[in-house]
Protein backbone atom coordinates (compact mmCIF):
# COMPACT_ATOMS: atom_id res chain seq x y z
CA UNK A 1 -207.48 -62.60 -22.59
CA UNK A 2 -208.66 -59.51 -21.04
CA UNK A 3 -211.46 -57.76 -22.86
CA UNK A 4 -210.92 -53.89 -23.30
CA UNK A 5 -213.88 -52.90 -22.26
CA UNK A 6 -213.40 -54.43 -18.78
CA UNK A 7 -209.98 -52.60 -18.08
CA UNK A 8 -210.48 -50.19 -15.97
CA UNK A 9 -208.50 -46.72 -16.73
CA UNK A 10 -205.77 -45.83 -14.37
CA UNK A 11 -205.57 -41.87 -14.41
CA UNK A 12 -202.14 -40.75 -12.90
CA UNK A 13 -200.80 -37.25 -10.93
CA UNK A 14 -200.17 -34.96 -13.57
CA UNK A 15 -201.54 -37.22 -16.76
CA UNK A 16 -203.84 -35.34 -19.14
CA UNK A 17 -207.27 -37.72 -20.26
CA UNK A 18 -210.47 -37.03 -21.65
CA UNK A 19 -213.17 -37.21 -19.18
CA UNK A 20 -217.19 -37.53 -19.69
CA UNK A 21 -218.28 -34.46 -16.95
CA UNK A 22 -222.21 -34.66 -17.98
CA UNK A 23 -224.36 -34.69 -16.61
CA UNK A 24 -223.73 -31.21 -14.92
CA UNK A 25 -225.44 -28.13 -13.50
CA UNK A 26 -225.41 -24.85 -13.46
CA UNK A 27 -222.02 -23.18 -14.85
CA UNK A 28 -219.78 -26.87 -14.23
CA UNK A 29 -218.02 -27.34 -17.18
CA UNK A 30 -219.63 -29.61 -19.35
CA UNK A 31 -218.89 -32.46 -22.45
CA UNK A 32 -216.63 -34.55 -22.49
CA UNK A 33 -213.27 -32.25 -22.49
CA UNK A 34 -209.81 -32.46 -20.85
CA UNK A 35 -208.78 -32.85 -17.38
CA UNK A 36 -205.50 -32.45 -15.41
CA UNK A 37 -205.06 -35.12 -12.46
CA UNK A 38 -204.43 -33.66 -9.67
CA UNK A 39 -204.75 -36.45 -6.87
CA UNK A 40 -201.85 -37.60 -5.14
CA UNK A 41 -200.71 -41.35 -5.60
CA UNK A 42 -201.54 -42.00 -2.14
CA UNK A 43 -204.84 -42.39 -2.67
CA UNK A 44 -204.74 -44.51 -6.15
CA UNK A 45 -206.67 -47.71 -5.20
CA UNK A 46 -209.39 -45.80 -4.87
CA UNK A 47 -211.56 -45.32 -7.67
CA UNK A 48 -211.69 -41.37 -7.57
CA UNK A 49 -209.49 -38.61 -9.17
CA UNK A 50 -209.42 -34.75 -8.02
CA UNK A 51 -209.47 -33.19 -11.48
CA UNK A 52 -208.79 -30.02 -13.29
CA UNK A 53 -210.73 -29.33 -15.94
CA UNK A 54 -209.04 -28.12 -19.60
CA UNK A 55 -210.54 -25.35 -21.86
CA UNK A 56 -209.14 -23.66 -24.81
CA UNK A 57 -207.36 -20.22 -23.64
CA UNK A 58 -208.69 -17.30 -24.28
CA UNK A 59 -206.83 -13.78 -24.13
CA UNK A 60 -209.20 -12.56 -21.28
CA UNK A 61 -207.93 -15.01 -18.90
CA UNK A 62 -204.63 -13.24 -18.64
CA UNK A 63 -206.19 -11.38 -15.26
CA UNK A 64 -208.30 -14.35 -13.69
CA UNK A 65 -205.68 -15.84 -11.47
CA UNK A 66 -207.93 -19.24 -11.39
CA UNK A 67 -207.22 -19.75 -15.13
CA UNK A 68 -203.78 -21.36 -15.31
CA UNK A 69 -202.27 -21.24 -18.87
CA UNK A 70 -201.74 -24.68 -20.63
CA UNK A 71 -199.70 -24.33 -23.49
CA UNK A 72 -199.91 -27.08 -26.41
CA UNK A 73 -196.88 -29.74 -26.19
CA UNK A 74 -196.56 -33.15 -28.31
CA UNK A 75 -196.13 -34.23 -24.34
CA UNK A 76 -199.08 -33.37 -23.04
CA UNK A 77 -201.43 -34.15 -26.27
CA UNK A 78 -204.14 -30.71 -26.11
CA UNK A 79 -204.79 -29.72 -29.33
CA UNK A 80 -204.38 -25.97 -28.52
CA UNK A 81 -203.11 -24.22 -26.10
CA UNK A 82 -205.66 -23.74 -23.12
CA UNK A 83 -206.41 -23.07 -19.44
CA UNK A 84 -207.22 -25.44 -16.41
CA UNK A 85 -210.10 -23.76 -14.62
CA UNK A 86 -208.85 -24.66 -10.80
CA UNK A 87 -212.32 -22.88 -9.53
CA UNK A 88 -213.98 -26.19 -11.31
CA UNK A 89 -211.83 -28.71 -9.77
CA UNK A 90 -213.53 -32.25 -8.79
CA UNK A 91 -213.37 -35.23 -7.74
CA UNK A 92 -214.52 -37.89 -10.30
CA UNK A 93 -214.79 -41.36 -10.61
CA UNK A 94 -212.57 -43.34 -13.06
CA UNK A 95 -215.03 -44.90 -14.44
CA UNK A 96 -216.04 -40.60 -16.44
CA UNK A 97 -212.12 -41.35 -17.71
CA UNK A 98 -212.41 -41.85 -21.56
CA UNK A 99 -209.05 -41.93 -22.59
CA UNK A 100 -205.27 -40.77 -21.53
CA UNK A 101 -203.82 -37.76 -23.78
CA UNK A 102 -200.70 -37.20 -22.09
CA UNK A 103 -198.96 -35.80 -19.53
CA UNK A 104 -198.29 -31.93 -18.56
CA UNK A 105 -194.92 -31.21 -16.94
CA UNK A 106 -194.63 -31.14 -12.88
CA UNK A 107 -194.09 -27.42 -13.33
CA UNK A 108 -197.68 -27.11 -14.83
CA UNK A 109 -199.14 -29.35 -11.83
CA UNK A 110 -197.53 -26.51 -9.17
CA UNK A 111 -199.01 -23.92 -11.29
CA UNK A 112 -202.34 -25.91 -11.19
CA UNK A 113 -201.73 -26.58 -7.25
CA UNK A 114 -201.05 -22.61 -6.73
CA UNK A 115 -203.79 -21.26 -8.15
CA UNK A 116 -205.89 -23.92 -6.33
CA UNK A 117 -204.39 -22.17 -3.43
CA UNK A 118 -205.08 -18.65 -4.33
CA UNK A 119 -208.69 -19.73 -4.91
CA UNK A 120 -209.72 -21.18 -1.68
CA UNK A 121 -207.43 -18.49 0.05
CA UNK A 122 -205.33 -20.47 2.04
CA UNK A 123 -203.15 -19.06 3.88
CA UNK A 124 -200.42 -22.05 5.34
């Protein structure tokens, strides 16, 4: 029998999981807190996620086009509704990955993706 604490978490494209982001510096987002995964599938045997970090919304995010509104869903399992902050995205090992909430819907991840975009000012 596999013992739980051996089994490695498996953060998926999209999923919604607590993740451990201390120790941190600076103006990082700290605690542990919710993340959107953001890596693609292609790189999943490796034991690193590109992450989004979650924070609870606040009206003056309306006009920061790197806060993307998440709102609350059964689905995706936040507690309220709140932003992912794409200017904090990172890459993270699996083994910061506390727990799997949910998942947000594939029109959040574009959202997510675009205002990664917009942030890093790519042009295509």
């Amino acid at each position: 029998m596999t013992n739980p604490i051996d089994v490695k978490p498996y953060p998926k494209r999209g999923e919604v999981w607590l993740v451990q982001l201390d120790p941190t510096r600076g103006q990082e987002m700290q605690k542990t807190r919710p993340a959107v995964v953001i890596s693609s599938e292609l790189f999943s045997n490796i034991s690193l996620r590109i992450i989004i970090p979650v924070t609870r919304w606040q009206p003056k995010f309306q006009d920061r086009p790197f806060m993307i509104s998440i709102k609350r869903t059964d689905e995706n399992g936040l507690d309220i509704d709140s932003a992912g902050n794409v200017l904090q995205v990172r890459s993270i090992t699996t083994e910061r990955f506390v727990r799997c909430l949910g998942k947000v819907s594939e029109a959040v991840v574009r959202e997510l993706l675009a205002g990664l975009v917009i942030s890093v000012d790519y042009q295509g």
